[in-house]
PDB file of N, CA and C in Angstrom:
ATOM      1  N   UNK A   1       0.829  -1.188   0.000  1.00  0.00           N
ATOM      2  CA  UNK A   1       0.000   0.000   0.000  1.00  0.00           C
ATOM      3  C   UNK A   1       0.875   1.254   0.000  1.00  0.00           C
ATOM      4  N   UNK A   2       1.859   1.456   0.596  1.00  0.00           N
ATOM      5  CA  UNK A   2       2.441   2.297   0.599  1.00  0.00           C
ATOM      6  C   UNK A   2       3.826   2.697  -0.946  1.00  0.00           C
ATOM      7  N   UNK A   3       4.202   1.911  -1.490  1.00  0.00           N
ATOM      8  CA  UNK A   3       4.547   1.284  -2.715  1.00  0.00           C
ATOM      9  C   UNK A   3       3.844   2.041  -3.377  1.00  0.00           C
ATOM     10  N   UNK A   4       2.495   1.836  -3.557  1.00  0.00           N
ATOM     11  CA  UNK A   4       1.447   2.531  -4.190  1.00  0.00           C
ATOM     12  C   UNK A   4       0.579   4.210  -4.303  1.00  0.00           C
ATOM     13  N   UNK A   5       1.353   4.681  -2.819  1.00  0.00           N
ATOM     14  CA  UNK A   5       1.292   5.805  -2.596  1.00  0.00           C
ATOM     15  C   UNK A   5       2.080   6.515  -2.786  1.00  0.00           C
ATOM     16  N   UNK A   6       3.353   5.901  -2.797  1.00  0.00           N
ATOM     17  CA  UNK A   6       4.333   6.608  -3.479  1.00  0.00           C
ATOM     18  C   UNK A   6       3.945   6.819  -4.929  1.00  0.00           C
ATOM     19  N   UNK A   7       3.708   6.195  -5.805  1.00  0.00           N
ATOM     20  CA  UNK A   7       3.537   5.998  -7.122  1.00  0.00           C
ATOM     21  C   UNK A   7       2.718   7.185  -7.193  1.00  0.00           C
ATOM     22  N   UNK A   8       1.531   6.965  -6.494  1.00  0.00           N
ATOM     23  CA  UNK A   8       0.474   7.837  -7.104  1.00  0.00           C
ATOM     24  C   UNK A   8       0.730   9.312  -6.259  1.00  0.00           C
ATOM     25  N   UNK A   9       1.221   9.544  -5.538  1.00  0.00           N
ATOM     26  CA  UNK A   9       1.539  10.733  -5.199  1.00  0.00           C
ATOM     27  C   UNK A   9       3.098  11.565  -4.827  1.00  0.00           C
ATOM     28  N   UNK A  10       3.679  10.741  -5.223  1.00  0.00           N
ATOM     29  CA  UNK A  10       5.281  10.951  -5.734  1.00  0.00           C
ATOM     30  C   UNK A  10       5.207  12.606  -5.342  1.00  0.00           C
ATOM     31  N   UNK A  11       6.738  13.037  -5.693  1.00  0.00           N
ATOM     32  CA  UNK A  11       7.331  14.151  -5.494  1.00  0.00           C
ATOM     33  C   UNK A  11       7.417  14.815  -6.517  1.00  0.00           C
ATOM     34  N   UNK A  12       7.057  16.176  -6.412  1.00  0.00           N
ATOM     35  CA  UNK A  12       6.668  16.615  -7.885  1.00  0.00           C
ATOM     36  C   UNK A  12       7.541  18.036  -8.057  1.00  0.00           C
ATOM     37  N   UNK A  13       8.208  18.157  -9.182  1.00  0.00           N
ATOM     38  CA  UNK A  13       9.384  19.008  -8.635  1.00  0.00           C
ATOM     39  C   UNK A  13       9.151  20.125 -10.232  1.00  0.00           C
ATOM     40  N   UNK A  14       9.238  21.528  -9.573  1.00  0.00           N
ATOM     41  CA  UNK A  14       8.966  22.442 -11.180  1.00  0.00           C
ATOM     42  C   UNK A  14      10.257  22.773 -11.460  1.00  0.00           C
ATOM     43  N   UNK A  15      10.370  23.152 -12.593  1.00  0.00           N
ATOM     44  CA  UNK A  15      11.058  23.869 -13.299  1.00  0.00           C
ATOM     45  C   UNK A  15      10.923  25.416 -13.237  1.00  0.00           C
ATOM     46  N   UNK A  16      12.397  26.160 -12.785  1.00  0.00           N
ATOM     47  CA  UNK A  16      12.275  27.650 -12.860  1.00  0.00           C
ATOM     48  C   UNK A  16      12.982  28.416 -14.053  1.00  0.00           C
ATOM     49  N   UNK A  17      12.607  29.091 -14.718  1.00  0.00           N
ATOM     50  CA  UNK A  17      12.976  29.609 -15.708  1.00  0.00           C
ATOM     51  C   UNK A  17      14.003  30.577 -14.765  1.00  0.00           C
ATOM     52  N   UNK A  18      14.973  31.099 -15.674  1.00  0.00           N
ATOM     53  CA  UNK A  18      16.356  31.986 -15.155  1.00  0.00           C
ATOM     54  C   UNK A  18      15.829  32.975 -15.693  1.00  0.00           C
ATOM     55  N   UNK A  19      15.950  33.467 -16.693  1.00  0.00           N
ATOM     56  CA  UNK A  19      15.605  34.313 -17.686  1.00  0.00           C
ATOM     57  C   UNK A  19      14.150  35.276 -17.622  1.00  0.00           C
ATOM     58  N   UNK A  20      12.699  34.453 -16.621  1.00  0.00           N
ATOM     59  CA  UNK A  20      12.178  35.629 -16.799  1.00  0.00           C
ATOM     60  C   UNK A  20      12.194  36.997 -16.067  1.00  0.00           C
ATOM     61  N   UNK A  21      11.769  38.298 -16.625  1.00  0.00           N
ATOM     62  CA  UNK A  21      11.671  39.044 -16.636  1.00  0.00           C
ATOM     63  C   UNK A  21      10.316  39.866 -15.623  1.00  0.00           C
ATOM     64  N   UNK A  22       9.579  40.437 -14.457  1.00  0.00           N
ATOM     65  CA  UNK A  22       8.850  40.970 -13.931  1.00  0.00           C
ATOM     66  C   UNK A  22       8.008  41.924 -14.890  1.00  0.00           C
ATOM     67  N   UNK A  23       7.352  42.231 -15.198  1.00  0.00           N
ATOM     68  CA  UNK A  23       6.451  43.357 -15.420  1.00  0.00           C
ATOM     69  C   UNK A  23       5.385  44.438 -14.460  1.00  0.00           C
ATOM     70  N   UNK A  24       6.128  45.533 -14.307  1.00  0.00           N
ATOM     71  CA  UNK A  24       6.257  46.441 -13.196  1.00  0.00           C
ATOM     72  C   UNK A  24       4.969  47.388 -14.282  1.00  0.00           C
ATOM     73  N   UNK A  25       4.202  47.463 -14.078  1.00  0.00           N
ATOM     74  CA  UNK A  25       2.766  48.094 -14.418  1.00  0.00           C
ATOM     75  C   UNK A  25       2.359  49.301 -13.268  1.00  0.00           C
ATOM     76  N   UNK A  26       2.210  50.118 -14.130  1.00  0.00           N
ATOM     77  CA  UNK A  26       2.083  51.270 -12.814  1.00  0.00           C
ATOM     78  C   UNK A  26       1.037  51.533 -12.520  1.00  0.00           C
ATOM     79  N   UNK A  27       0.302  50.758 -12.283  1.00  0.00           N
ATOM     80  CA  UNK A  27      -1.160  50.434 -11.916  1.00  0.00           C
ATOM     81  C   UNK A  27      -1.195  50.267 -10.084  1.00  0.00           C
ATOM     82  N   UNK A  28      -1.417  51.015  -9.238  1.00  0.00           N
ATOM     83  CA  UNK A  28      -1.633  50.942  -7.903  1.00  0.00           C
ATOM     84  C   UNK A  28      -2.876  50.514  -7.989  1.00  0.00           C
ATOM     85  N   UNK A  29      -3.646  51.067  -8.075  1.00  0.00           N
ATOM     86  CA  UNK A  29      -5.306  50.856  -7.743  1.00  0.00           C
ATOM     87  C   UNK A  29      -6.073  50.655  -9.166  1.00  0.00           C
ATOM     88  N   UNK A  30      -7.623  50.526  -8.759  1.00  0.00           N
ATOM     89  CA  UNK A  30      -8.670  50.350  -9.748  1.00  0.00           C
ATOM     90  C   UNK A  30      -8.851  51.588 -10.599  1.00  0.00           C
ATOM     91  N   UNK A  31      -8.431  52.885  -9.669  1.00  0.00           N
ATOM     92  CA  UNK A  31      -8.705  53.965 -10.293  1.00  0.00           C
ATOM     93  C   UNK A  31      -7.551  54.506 -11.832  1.00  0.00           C
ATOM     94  N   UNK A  32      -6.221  53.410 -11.475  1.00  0.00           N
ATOM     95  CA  UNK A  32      -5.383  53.742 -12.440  1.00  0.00           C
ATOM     96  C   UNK A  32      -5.671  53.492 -13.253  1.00  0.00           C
ATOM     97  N   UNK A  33      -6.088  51.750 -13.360  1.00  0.00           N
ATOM     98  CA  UNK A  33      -6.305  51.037 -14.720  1.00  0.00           C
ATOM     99  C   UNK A  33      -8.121  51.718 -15.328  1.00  0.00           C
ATOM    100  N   UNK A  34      -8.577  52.273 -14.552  1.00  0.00           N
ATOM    101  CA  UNK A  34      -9.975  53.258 -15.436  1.00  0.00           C
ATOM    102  C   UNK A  34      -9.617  54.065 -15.703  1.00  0.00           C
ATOM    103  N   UNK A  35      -8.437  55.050 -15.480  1.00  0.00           N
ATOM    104  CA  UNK A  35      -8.054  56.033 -16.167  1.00  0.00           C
ATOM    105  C   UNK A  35      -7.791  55.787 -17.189  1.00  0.00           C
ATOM    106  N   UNK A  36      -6.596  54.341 -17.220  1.00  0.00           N
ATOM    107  CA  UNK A  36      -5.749  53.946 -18.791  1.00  0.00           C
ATOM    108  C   UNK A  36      -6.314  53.594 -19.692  1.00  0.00           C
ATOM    109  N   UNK A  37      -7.331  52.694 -19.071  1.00  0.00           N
ATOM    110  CA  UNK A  37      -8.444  52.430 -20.086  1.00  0.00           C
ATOM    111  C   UNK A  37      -9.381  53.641 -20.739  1.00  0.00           C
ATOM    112  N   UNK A  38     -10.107  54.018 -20.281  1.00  0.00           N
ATOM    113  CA  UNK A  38     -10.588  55.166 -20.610  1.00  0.00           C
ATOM    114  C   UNK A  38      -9.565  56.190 -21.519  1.00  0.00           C
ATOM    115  N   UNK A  39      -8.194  56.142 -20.713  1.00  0.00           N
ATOM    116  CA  UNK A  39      -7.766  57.231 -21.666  1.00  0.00           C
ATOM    117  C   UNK A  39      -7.570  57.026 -23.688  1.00  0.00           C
ATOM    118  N   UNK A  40      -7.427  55.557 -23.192  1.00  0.00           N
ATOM    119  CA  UNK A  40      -7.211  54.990 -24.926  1.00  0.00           C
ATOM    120  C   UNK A  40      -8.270  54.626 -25.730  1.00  0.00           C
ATOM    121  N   UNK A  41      -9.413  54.345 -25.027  1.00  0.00           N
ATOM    122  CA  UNK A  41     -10.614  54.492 -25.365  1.00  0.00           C
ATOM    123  C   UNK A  41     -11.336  55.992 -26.345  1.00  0.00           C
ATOM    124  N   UNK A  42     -11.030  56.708 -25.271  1.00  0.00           N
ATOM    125  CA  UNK A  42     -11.257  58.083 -25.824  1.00  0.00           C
ATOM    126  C   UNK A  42     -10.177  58.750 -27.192  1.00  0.00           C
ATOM    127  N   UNK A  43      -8.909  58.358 -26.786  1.00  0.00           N
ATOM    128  CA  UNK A  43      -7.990  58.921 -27.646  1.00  0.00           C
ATOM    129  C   UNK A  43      -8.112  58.044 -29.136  1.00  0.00           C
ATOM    130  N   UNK A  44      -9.006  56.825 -29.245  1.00  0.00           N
ATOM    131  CA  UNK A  44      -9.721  56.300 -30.341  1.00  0.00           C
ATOM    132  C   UNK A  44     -10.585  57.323 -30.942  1.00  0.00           C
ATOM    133  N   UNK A  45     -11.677  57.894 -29.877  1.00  0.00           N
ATOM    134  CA  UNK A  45     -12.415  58.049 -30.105  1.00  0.00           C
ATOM    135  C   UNK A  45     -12.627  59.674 -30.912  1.00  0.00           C
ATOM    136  N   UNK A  46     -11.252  60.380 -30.515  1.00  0.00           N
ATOM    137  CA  UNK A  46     -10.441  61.695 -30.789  1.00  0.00           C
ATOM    138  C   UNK A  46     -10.236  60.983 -32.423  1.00  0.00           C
ATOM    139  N   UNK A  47      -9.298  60.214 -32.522  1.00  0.00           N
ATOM    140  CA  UNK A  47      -8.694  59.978 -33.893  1.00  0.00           C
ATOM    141  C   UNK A  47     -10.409  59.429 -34.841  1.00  0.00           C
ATOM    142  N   UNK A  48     -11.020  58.540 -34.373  1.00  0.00           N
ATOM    143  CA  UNK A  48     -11.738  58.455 -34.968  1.00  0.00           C
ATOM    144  C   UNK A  48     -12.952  59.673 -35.919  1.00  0.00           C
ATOM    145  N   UNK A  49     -13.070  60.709 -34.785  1.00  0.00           N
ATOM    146  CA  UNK A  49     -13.757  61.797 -35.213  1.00  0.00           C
ATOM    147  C   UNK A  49     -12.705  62.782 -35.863  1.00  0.00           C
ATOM    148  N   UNK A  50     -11.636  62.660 -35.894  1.00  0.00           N
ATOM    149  CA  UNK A  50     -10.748  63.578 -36.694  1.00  0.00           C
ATOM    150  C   UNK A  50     -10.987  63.015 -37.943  1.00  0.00           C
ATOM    151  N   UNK A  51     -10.861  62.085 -38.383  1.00  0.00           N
ATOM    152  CA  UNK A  51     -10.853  61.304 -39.694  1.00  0.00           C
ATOM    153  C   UNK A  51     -12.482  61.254 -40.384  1.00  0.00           C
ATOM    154  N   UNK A  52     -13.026  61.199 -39.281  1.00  0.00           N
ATOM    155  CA  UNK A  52     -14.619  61.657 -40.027  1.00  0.00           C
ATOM    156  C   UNK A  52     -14.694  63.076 -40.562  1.00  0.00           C
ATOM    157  N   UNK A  53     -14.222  64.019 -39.706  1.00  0.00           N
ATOM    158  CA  UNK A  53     -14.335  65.339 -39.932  1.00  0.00           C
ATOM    159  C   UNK A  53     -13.542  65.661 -41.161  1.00  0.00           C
ATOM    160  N   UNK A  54     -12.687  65.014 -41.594  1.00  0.00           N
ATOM    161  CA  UNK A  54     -11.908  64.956 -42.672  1.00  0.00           C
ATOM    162  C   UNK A  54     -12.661  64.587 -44.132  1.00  0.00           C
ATOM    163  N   UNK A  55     -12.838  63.232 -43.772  1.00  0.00           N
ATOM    164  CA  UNK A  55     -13.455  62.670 -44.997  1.00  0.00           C
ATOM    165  C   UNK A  55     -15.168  63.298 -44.979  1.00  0.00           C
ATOM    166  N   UNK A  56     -15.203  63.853 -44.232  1.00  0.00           N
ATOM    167  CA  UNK A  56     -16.905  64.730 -44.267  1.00  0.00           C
ATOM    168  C   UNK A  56     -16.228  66.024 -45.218  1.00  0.00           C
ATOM    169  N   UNK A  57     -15.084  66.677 -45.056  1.00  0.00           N
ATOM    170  CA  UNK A  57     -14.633  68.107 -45.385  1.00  0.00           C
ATOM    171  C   UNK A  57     -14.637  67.890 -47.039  1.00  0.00           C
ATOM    172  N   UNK A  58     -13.725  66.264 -47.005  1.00  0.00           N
ATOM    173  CA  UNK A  58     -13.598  65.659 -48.721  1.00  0.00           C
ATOM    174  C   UNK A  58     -14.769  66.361 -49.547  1.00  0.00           C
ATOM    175  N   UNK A  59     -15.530  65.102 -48.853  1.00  0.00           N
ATOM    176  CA  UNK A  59     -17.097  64.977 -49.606  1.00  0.00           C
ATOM    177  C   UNK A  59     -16.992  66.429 -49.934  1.00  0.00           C
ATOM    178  N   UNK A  60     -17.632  66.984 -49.045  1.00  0.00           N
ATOM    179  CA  UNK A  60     -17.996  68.554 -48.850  1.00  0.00           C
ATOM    180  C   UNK A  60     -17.362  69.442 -50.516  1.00  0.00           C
ATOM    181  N   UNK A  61     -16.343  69.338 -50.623  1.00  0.00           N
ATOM    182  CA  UNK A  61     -15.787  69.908 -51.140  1.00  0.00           C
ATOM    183  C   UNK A  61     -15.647  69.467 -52.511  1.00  0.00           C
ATOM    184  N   UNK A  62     -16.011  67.789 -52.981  1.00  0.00           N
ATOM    185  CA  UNK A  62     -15.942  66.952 -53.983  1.00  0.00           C
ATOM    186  C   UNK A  62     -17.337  67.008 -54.469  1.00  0.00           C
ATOM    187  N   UNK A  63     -18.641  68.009 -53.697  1.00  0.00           N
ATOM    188  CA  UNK A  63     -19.559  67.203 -54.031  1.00  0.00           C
ATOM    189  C   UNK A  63     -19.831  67.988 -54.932  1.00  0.00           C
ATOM    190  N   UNK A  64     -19.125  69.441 -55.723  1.00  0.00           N
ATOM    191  CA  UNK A  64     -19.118  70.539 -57.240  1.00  0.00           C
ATOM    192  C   UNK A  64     -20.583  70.449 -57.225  1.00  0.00           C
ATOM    193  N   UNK A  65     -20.972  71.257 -56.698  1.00  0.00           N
ATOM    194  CA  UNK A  65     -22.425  71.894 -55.983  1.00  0.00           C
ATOM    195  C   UNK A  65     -23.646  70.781 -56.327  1.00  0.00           C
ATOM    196  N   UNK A  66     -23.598  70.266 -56.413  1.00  0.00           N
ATOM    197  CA  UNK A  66     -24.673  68.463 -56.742  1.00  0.00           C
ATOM    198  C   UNK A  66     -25.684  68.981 -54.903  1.00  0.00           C
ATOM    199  N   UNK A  67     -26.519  69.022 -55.154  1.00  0.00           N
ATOM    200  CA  UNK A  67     -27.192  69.285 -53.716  1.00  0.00           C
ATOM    201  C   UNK A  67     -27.444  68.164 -53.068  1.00  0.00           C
ATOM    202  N   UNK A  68     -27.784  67.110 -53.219  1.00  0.00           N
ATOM    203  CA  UNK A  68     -27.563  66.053 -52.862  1.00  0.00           C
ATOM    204  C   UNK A  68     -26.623  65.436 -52.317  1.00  0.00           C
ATOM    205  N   UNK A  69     -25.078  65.378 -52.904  1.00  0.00           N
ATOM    206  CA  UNK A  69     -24.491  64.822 -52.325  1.00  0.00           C
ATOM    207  C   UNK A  69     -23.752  66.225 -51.440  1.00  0.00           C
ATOM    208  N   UNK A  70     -23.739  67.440 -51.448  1.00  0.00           N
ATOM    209  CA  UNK A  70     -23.571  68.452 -50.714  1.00  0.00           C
ATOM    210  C   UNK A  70     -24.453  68.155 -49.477  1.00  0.00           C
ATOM    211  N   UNK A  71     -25.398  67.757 -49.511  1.00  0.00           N
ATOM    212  CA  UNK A  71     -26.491  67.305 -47.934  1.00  0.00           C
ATOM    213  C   UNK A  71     -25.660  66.013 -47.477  1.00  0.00           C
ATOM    214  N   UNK A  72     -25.252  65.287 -48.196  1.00  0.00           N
ATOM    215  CA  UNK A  72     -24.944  63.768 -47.394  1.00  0.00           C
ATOM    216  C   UNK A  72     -23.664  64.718 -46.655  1.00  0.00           C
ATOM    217  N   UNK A  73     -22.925  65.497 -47.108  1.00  0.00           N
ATOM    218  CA  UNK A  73     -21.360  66.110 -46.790  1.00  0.00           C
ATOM    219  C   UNK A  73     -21.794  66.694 -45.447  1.00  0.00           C
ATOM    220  N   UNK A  74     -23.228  67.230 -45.477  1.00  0.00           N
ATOM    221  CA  UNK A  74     -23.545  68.235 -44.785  1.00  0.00           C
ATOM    222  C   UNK A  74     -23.732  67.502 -43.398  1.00  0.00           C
ATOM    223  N   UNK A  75     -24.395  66.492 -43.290  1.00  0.00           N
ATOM    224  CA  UNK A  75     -24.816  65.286 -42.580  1.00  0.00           C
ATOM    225  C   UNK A  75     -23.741  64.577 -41.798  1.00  0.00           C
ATOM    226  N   UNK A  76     -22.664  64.418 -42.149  1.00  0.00           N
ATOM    227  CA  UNK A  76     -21.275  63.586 -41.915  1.00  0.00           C
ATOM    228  C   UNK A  76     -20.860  64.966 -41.535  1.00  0.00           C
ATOM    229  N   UNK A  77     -20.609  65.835 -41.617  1.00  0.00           N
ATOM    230  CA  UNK A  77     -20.025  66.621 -40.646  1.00  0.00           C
ATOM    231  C   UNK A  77     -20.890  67.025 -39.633  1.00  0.00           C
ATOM    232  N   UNK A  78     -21.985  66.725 -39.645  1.00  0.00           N
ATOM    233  CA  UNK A  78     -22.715  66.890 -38.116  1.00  0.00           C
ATOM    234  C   UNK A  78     -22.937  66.492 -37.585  1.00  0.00           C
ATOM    235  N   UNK A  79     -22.601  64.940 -38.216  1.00  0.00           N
ATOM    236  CA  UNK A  79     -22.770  63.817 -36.875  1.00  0.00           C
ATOM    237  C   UNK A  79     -20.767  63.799 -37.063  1.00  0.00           C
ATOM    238  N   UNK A  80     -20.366  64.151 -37.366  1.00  0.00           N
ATOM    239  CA  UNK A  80     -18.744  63.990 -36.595  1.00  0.00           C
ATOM    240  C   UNK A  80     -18.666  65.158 -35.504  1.00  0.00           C
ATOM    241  N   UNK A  81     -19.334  66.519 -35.831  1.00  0.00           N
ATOM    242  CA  UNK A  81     -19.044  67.393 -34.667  1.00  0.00           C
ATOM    243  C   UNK A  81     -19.648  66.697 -33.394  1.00  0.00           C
ATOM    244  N   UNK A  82     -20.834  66.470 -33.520  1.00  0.00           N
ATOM    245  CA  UNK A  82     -21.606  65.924 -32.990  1.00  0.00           C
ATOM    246  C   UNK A  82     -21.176  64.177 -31.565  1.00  0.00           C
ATOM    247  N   UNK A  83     -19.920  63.691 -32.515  1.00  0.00           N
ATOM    248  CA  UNK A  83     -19.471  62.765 -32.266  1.00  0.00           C
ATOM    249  C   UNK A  83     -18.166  63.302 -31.131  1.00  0.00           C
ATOM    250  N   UNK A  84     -17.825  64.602 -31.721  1.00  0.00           N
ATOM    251  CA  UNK A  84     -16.591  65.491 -30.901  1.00  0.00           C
ATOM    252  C   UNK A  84     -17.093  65.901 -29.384  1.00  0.00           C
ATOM    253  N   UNK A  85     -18.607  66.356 -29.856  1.00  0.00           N
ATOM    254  CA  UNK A  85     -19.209  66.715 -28.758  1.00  0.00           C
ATOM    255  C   UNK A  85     -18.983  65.626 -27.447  1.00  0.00           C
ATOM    256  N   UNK A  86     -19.627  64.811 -27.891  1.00  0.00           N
ATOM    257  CA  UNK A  86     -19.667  63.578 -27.499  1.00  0.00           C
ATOM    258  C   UNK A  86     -18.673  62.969 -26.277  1.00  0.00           C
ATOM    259  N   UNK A  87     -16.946  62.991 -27.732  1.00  0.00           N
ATOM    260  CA  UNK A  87     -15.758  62.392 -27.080  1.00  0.00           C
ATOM    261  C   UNK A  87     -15.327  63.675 -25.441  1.00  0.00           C
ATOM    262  N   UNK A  88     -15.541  64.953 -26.133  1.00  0.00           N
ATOM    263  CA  UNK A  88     -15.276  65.859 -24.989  1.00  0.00           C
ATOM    264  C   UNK A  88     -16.302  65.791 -23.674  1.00  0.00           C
ATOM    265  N   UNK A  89     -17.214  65.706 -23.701  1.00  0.00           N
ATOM    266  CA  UNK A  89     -18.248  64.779 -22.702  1.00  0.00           C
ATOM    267  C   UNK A  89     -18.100  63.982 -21.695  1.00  0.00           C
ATOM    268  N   UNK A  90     -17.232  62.874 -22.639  1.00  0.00           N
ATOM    269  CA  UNK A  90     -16.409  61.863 -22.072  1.00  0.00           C
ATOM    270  C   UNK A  90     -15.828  62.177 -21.501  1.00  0.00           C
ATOM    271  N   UNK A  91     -14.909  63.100 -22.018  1.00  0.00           N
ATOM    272  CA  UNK A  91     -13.267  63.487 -20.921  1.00  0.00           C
ATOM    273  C   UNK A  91     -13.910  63.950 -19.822  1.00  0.00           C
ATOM    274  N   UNK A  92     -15.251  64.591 -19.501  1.00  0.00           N
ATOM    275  CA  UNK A  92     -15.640  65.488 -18.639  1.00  0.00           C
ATOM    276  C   UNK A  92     -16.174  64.374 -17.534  1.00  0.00           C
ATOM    277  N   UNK A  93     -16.888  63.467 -17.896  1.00  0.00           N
ATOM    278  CA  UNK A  93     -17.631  62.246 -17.566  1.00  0.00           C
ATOM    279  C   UNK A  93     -16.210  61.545 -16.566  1.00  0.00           C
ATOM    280  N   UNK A  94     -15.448  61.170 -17.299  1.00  0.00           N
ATOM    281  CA  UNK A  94     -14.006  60.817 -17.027  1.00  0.00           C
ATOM    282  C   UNK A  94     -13.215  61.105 -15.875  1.00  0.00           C
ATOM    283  N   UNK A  95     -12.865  62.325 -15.870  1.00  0.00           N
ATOM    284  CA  UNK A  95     -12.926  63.412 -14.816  1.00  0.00           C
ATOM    285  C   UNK A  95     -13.345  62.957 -13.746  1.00  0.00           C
ATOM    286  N   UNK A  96     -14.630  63.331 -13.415  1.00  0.00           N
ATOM    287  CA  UNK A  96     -15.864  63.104 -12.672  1.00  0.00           C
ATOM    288  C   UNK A  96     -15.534  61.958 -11.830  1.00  0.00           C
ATOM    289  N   UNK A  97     -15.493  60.526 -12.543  1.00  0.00           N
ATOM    290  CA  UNK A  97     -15.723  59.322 -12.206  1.00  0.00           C
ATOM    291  C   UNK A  97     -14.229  59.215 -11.663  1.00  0.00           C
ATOM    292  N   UNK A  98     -13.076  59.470 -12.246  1.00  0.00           N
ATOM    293  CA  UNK A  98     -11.643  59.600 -11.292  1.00  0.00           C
ATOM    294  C   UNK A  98     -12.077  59.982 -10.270  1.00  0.00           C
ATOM    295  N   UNK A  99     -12.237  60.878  -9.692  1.00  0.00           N
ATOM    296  CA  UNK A  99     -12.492  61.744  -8.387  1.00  0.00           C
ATOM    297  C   UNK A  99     -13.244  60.605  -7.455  1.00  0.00           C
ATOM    298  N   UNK A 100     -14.422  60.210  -8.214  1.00  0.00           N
ATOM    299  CA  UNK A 100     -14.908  59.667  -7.323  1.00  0.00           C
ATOM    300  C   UNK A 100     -14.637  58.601  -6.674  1.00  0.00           C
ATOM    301  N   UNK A 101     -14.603  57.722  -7.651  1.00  0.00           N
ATOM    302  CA  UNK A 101     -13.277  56.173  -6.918  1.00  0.00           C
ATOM    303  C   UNK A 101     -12.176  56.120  -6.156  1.00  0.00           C
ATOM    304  N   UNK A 102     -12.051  57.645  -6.302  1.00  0.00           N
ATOM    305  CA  UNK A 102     -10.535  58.051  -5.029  1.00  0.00           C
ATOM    306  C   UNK A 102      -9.153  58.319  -5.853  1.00  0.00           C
ATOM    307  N   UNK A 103      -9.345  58.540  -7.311  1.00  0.00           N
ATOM    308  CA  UNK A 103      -8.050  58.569  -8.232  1.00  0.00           C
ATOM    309  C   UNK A 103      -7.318  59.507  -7.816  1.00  0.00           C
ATOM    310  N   UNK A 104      -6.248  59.768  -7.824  1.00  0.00           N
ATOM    311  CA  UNK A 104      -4.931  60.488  -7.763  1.00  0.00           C
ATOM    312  C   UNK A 104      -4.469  61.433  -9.021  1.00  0.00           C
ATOM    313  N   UNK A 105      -3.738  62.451  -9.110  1.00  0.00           N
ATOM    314  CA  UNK A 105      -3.338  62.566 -10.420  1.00  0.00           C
ATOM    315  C   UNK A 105      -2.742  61.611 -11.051  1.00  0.00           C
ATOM    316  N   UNK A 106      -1.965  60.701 -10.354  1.00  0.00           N
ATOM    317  CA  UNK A 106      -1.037  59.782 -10.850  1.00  0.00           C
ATOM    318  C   UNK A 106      -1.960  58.834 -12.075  1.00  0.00           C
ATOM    319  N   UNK A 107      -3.763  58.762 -11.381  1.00  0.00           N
ATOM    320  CA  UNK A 107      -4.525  58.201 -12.343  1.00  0.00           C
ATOM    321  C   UNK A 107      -4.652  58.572 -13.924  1.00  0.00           C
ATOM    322  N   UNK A 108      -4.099  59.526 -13.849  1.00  0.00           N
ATOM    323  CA  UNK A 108      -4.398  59.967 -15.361  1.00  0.00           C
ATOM    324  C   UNK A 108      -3.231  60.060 -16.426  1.00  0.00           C
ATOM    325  N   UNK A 109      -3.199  58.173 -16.427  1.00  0.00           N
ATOM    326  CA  UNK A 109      -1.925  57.495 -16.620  1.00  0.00           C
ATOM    327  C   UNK A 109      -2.316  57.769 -18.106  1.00  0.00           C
ATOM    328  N   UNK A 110      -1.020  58.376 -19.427  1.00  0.00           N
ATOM    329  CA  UNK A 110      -1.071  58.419 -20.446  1.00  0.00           C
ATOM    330  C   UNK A 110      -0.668  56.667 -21.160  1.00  0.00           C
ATOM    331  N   UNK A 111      -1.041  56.911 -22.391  1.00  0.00           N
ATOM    332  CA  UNK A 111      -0.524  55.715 -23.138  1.00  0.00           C
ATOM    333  C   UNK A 111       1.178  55.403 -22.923  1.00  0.00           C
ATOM    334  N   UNK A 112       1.800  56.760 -23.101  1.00  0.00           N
ATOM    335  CA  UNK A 112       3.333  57.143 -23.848  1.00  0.00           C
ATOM    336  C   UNK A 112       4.206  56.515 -22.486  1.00  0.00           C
ATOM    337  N   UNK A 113       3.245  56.974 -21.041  1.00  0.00           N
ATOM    338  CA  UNK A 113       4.067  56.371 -20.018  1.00  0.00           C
ATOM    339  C   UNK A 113       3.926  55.088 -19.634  1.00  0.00           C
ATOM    340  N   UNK A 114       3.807  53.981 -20.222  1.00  0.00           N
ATOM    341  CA  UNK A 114       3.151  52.564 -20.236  1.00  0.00           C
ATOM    342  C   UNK A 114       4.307  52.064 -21.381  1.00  0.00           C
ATOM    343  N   UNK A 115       4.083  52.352 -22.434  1.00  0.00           N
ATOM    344  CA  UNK A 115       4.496  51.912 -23.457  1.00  0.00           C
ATOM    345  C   UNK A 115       5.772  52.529 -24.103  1.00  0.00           C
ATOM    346  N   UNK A 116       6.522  52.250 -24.562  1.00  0.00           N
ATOM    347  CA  UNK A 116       7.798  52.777 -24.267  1.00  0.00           C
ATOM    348  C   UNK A 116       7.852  52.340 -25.467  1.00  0.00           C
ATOM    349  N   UNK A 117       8.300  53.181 -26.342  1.00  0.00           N
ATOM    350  CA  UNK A 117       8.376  53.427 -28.108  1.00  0.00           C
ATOM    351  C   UNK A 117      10.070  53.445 -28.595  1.00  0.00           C
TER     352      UNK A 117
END
């Protein structure tokens, strides 16, 4: 019986890697990682409405007075301001909700200091 306990519950031994490396995340609290998140969220949401406002300006300007497609131009730039409105909202919203969870300035962790280019 004991023969058998050895077998089935033997000594079980790991392997340590030398080589790895820690990842030091400057994340203290809940309030950091909603800042970071949020901040890249939004800074999508910045690039995204820049590029609308752009390709709305195209149109706009491509549509050689056609009234029709001058209204669709007209339309796409008012739901991109509209969309700006929006993202700045957010930041304000953003704001707000730091404070309240107890964030720090330290919370209003950028991309650039995370990620190292």
């Amino acid at each position: 019986m004991n023969q058998l306990k050895d077998i089935l519950v033997g000594t079980v031994q790991a392997a340590t890697a030398t080589n790895v490396q820690r990842i030091n995340l400057p994340f203290n609290n809940l309030a950091d990682v909603f800042g970071f998140l949020i901040n890249v969220v939004l800074g999508v949401g910045i690039a995204v409405t820049i590029v609308f406002l752009i390709l709305g300006g195209i149109q706009y300007i491509t549509a050689k007075g056609d009234q029709k497609a001058a209204g669709a131009a007209r339309e796409a730039l008012t739901n991109a301001v509209i969309g700006f409105i929006v993202v700045i909202g957010a930041f304000t919203i953003r704001l707000i909700l730091i404070n309240v969870i107890g964030g720090t300035k330290e919370s209003n962790l950028q991309i650039g200091n995370i990620v190292r280019f």
